[in-house]
Protein backbone atom coordinates (compact mmCIF):
# COMPACT_ATOMS: atom_id res chain seq x y z
CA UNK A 1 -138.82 20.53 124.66
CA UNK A 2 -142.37 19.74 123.61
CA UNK A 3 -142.99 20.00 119.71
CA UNK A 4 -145.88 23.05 119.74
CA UNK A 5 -147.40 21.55 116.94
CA UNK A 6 -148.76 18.99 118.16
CA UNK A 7 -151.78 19.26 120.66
CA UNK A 8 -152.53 17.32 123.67
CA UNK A 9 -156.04 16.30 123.62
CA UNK A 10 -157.72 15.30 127.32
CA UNK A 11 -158.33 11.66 127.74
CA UNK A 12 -161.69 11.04 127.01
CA UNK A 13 -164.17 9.69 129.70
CA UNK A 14 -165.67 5.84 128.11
CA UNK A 15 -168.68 4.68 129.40
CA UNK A 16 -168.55 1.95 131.69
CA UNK A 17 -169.31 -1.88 129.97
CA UNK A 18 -172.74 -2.99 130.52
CA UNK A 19 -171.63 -5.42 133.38
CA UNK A 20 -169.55 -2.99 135.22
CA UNK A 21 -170.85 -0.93 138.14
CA UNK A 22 -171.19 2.73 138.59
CA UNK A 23 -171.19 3.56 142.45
CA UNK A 24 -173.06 0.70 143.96
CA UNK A 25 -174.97 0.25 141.08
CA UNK A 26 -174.69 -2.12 137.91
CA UNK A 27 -175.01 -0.47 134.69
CA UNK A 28 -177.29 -2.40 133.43
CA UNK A 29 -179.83 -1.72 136.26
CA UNK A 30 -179.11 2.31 135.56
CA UNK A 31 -179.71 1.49 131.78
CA UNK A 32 -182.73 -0.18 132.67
CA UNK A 33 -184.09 2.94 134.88
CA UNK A 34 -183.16 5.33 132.03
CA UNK A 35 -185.53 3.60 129.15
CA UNK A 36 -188.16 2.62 132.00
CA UNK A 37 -188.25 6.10 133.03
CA UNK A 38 -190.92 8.20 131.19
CA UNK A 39 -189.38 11.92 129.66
CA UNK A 40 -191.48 14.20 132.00
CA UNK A 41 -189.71 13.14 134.74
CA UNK A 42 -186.63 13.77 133.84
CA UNK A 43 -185.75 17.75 134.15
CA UNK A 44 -182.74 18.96 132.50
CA UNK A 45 -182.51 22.45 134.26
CA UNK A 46 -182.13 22.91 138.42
CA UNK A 47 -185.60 23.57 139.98
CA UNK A 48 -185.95 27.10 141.39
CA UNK A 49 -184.43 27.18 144.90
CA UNK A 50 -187.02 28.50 147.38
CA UNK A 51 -186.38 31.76 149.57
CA UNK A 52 -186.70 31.49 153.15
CA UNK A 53 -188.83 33.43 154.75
CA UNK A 54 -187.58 36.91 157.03
């Protein structure tokens, strides 16, 4: 029987090693993108989805 004092915490996601790939992608190339890639362009909230017309 499991002790209930202790708590199981979820493995935590790492980041992958600079020479490591993501996808099809090295890291080091996404890094690169990231600080090449000036703030404006990068939105944090979903644009506005358009309505279709009736």
């Amino acid at each position: 029987m499991p002790d209930p004092q202790k708590t199981v915490s979820p493995p935590q996601k790492k980041e992958p090693a600079l020479w490591e790939s993501y996808g099809s992608f090295p890291v080091w190339l996404l890094k690169l993108i990231s600080a090449l890639t000036p703030g404006f362009l990068i939105t944090k909230s979903q644009a506005p989805k358009r309505k279709l017309p009736q």
